[in-house]
Protein backbone atom coordinates (compact mmCIF):
# COMPACT_ATOMS: atom_id res chain seq x y z
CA UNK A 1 94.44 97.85 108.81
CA UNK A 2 95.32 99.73 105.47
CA UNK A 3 92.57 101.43 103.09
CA UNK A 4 93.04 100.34 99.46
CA UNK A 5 94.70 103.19 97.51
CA UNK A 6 93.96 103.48 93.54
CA UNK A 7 97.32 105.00 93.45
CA UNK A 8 99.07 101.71 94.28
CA UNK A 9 100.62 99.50 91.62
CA UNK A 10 103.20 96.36 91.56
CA UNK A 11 106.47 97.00 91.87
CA UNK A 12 106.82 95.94 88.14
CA UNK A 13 105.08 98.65 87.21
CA UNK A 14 106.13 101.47 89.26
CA UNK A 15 109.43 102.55 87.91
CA UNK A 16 107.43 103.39 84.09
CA UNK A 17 104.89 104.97 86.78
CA UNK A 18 104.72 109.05 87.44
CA UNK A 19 101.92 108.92 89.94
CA UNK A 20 102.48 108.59 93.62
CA UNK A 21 102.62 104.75 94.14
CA UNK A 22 103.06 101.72 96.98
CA UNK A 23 104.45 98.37 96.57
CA UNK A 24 102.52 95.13 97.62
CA UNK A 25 104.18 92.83 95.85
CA UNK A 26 106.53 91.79 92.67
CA UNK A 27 105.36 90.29 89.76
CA UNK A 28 107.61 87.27 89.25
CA UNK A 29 107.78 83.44 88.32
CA UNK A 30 110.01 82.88 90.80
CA UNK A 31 109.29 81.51 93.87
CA UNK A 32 110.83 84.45 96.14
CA UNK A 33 109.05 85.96 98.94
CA UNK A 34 110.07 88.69 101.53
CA UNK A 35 109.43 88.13 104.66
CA UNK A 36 108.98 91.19 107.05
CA UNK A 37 108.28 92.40 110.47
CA UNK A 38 107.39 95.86 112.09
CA UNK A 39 108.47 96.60 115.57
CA UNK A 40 107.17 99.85 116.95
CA UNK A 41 106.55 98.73 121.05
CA UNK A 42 107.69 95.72 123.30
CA UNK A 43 111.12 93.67 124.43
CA UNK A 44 109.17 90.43 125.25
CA UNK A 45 109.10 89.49 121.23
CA UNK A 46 111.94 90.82 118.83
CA UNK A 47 114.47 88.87 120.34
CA UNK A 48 113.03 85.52 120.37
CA UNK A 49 111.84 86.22 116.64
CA UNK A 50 115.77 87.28 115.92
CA UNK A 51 116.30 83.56 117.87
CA UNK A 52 114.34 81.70 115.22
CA UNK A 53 115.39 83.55 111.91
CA UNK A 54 119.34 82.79 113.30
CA UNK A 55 118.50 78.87 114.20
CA UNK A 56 116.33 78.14 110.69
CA UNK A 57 119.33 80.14 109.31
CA UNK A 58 116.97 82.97 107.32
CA UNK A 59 119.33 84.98 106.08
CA UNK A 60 117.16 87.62 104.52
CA UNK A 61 114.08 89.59 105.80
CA UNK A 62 113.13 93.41 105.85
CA UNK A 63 112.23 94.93 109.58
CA UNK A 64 110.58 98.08 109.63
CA UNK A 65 111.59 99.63 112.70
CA UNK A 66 109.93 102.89 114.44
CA UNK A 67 112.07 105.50 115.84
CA UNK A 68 111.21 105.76 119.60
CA UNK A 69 111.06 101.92 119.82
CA UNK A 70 114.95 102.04 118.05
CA UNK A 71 116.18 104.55 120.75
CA UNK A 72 114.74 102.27 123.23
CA UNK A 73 116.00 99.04 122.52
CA UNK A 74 119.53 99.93 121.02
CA UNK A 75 121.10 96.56 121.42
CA UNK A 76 118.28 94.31 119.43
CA UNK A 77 118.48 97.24 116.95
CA UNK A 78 121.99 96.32 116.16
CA UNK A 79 121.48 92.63 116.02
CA UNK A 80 119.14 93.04 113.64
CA UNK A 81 121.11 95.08 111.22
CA UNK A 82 124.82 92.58 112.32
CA UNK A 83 122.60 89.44 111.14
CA UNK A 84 122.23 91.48 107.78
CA UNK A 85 119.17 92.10 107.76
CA UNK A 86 117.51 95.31 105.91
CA UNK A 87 115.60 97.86 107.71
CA UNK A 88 113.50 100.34 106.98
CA UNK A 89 111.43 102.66 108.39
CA UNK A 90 107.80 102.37 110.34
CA UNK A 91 107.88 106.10 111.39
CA UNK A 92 108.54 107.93 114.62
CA UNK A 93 104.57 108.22 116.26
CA UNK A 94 102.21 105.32 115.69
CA UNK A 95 99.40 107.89 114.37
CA UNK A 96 97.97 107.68 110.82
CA UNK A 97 100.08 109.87 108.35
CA UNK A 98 96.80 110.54 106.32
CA UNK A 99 94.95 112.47 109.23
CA UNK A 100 98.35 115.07 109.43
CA UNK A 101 99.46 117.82 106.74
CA UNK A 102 102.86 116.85 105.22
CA UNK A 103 104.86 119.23 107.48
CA UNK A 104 103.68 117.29 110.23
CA UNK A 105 104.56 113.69 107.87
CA UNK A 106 107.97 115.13 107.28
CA UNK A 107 108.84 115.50 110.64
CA UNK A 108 107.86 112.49 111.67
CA UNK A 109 110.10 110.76 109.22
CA UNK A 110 113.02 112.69 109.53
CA UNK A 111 112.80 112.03 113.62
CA UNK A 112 112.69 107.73 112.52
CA UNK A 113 115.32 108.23 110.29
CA UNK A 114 117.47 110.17 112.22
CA UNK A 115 117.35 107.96 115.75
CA UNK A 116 117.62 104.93 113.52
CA UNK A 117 121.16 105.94 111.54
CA UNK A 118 122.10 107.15 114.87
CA UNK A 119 122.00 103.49 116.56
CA UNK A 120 122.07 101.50 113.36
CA UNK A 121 124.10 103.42 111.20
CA UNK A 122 121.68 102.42 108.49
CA UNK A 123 119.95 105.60 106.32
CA UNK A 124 116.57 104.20 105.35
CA UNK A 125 114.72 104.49 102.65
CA UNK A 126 111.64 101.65 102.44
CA UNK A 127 109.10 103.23 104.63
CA UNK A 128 105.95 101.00 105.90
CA UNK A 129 103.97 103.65 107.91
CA UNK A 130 102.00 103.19 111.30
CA UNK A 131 98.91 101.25 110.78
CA UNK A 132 100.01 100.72 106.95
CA UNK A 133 97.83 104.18 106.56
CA UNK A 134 98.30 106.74 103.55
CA UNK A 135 96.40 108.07 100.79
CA UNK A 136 97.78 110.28 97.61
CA UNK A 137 98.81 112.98 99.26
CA UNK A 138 100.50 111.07 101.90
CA UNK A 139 101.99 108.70 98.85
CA UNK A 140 103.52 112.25 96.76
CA UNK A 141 104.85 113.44 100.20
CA UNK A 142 106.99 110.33 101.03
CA UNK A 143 107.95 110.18 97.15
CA UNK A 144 109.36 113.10 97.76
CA UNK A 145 111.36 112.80 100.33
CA UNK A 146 113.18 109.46 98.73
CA UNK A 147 111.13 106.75 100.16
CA UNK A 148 109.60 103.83 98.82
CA UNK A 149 106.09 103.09 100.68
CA UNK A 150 106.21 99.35 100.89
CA UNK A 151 102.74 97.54 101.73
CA UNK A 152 101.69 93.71 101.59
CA UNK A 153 100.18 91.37 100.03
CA UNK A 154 99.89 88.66 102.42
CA UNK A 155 99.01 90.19 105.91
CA UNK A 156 99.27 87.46 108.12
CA UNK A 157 96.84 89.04 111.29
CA UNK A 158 99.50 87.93 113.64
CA UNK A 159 98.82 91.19 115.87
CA UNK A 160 95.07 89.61 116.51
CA UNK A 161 96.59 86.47 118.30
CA UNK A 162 94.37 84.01 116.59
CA UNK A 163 96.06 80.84 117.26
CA UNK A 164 99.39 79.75 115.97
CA UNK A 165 98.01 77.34 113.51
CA UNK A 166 95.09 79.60 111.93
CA UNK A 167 98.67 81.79 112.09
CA UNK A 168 100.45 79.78 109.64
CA UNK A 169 97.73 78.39 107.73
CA UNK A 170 96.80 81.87 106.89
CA UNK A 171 100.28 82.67 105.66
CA UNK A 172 101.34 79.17 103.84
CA UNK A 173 97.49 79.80 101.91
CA UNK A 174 97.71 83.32 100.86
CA UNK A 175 101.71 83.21 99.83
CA UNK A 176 102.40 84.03 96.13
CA UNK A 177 105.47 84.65 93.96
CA UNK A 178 107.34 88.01 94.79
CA UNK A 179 105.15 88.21 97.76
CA UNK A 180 105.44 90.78 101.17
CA UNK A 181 104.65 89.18 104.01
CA UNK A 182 103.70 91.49 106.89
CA UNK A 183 104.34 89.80 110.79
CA UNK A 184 104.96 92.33 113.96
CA UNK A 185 107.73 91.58 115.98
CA UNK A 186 105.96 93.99 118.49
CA UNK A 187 104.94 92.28 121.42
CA UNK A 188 101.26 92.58 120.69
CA UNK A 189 101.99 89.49 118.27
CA UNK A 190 102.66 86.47 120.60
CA UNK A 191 101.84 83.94 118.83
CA UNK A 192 104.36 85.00 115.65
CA UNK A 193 107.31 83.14 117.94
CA UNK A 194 106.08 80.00 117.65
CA UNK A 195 104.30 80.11 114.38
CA UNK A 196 107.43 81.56 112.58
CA UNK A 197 109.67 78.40 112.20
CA UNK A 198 106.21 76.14 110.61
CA UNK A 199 105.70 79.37 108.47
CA UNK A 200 109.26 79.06 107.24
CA UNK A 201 109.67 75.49 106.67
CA UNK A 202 106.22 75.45 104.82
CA UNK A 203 107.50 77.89 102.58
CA UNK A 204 110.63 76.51 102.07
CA UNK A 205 108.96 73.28 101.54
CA UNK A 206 106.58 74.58 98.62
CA UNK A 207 109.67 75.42 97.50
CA UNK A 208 110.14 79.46 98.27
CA UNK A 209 113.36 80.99 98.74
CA UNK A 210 113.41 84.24 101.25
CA UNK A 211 114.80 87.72 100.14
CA UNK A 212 114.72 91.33 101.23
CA UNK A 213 112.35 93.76 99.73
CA UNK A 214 115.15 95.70 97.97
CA UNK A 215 116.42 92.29 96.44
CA UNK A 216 112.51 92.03 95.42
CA UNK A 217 112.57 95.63 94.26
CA UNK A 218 115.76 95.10 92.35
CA UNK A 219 114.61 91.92 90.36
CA UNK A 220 111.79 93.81 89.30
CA UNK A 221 113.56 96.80 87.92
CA UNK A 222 116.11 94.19 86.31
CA UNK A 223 112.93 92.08 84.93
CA UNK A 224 111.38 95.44 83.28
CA UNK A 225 114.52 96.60 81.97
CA UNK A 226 115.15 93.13 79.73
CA UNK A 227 111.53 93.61 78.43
C-alpha cells in the first residue's frame, strides 16, 4: 500500500536526524511491539475489536483514527480513548497526501485533528496517512506541522481478507523487537476479529509484551540518549 521512501529511518535514528523522516519500527532488544489499528469507514468492526483487546486485557495499542469516521461514530471514539488507548491521526479524506500541494495536506490535517479533540478531547500528534502514502515533500510538510509520520514494519494484509489463519501466521512470522504492527479496524478487515485474540496470545507466548507507539518512541529517545 505504501511506496518505500529513502527519507525514512528507525526511530533510533531519527531524533540525531535533520531530514524529513517516518518511523517503521524501534530498534530494541526487547521484546515490545505496538500493536495498531486504522479506522477510517464502518460500525460492523471497531467495536468487536475494542471487545477482544478489553477480554485478553491489552492494555496498550495506538488507533489511528480519520476525522469524518470520528464525527460519525462518537461513542466508539470515546471508548477507545476511556480504555487508554493512544490515538492518532489517519487524516480527514482517504486520498493520497502525495498527489495534493501542502495547502491542500494542511487542511486536511487540521480538519482530523480538529473533529477528533472535539469528541475525544485528545490533540494528536502521530499521524499514519490514508493509504500509508507520502513522499519528501509530504514527510517536511507534516514535520512541520508537529507530527510524527508513523509507518510499519509488519503489515499484516488484514484489509485483503485472506483467511484468519494465513492472518495470524503472517503476523506471528514477520513480528520483530520494537515492531508496528498495522491491522484496520475498518470494516473492510473482517477477518481481524477473530484472528486478533490467536495474534495476541502468540505474541504473548513468544514472549512479547504490547505498548503504544509513543511508549516505543520514548524508549528509543531514552536508549539514544544513554549511548
Amino acid at each position: 500500500m505504501a511506496a518505500a521512501c529513502p527519507a525514512s529511518v528507525s526511530a533510533k535514528e531519527a531524533p540525531a536526524v535533520k531530514t524529513p523522516s517516518a518511523v517503521y519500527k524501534v530498534d530494541t532488544d526487547q521484546k515490545v511491539v505496538a500493536l495498531t489499528f486504522d479506522i477510517s469507514w464502518g460500525e460492523k468492526v471497531p467495536e468487536p475489536v475494542l471487545d477482544v483487546l478489553e477480554k485478553d486485557k491489552v492494555k496498550h495499542a495506538t488507533f489511528f483514527l480519520s476525522g469524518p469516521w470520528t464525527l460519525r461514530h462518537q461513542e466508539t471514539a470515546k471508548r477507545i480513548h476511556s480504555m487508554g488507548f493512544e490515538i492518532g491521526s489517519h487524516g480527514n479524506l482517504h486520498k493520497d497526501f502525495s498527489s495534493y500541494p501542502d495547502s491542500w495536506v494542511r487542511e486536511q490535517v487540521q480538519i482530523a485533528e480538529k473533529s477528533i479533540y472535539q469528541v475525544t478531547g485528545v490533540k494528536t500528534r502521530l499521524i499514519r496517512t490514508p493509504n500509508g502514502d507520502f513522499n519528501p515533500r509530504v514527510l517536511r510538510c507534516l514535520n512541520g506541522m508537529g507530527y510524527t509520520v508513523i509507518q510499519w514494519n509488519t503489515d499484516s494484509l488484514d484489509w485483503k481478507n485472506p483467511g484468519t489463519q494465513a492472518l495470524i501466521n503472517r503476523v506471528l512470522k514477520r513480528a520483530v523487537p520494537g515492531d508496528i504492527i498495522l491491522m484496520h479496524a475498518s470494516d473492510s478487515s473482517r477477518q481481524i476479529t477473530a484472528a486478533l485474540p490467536q495474534i495476541i496470545a502468540g505474541l504473548r507466548q513468544e514472549g512479547y509484551h504490547f505498548v503504544s507507539v509513543s511508549e516505543l518512541l520514548n524508549q528509543a529517545k531514552v536508549k539514544s540518549e544513554v549511548q
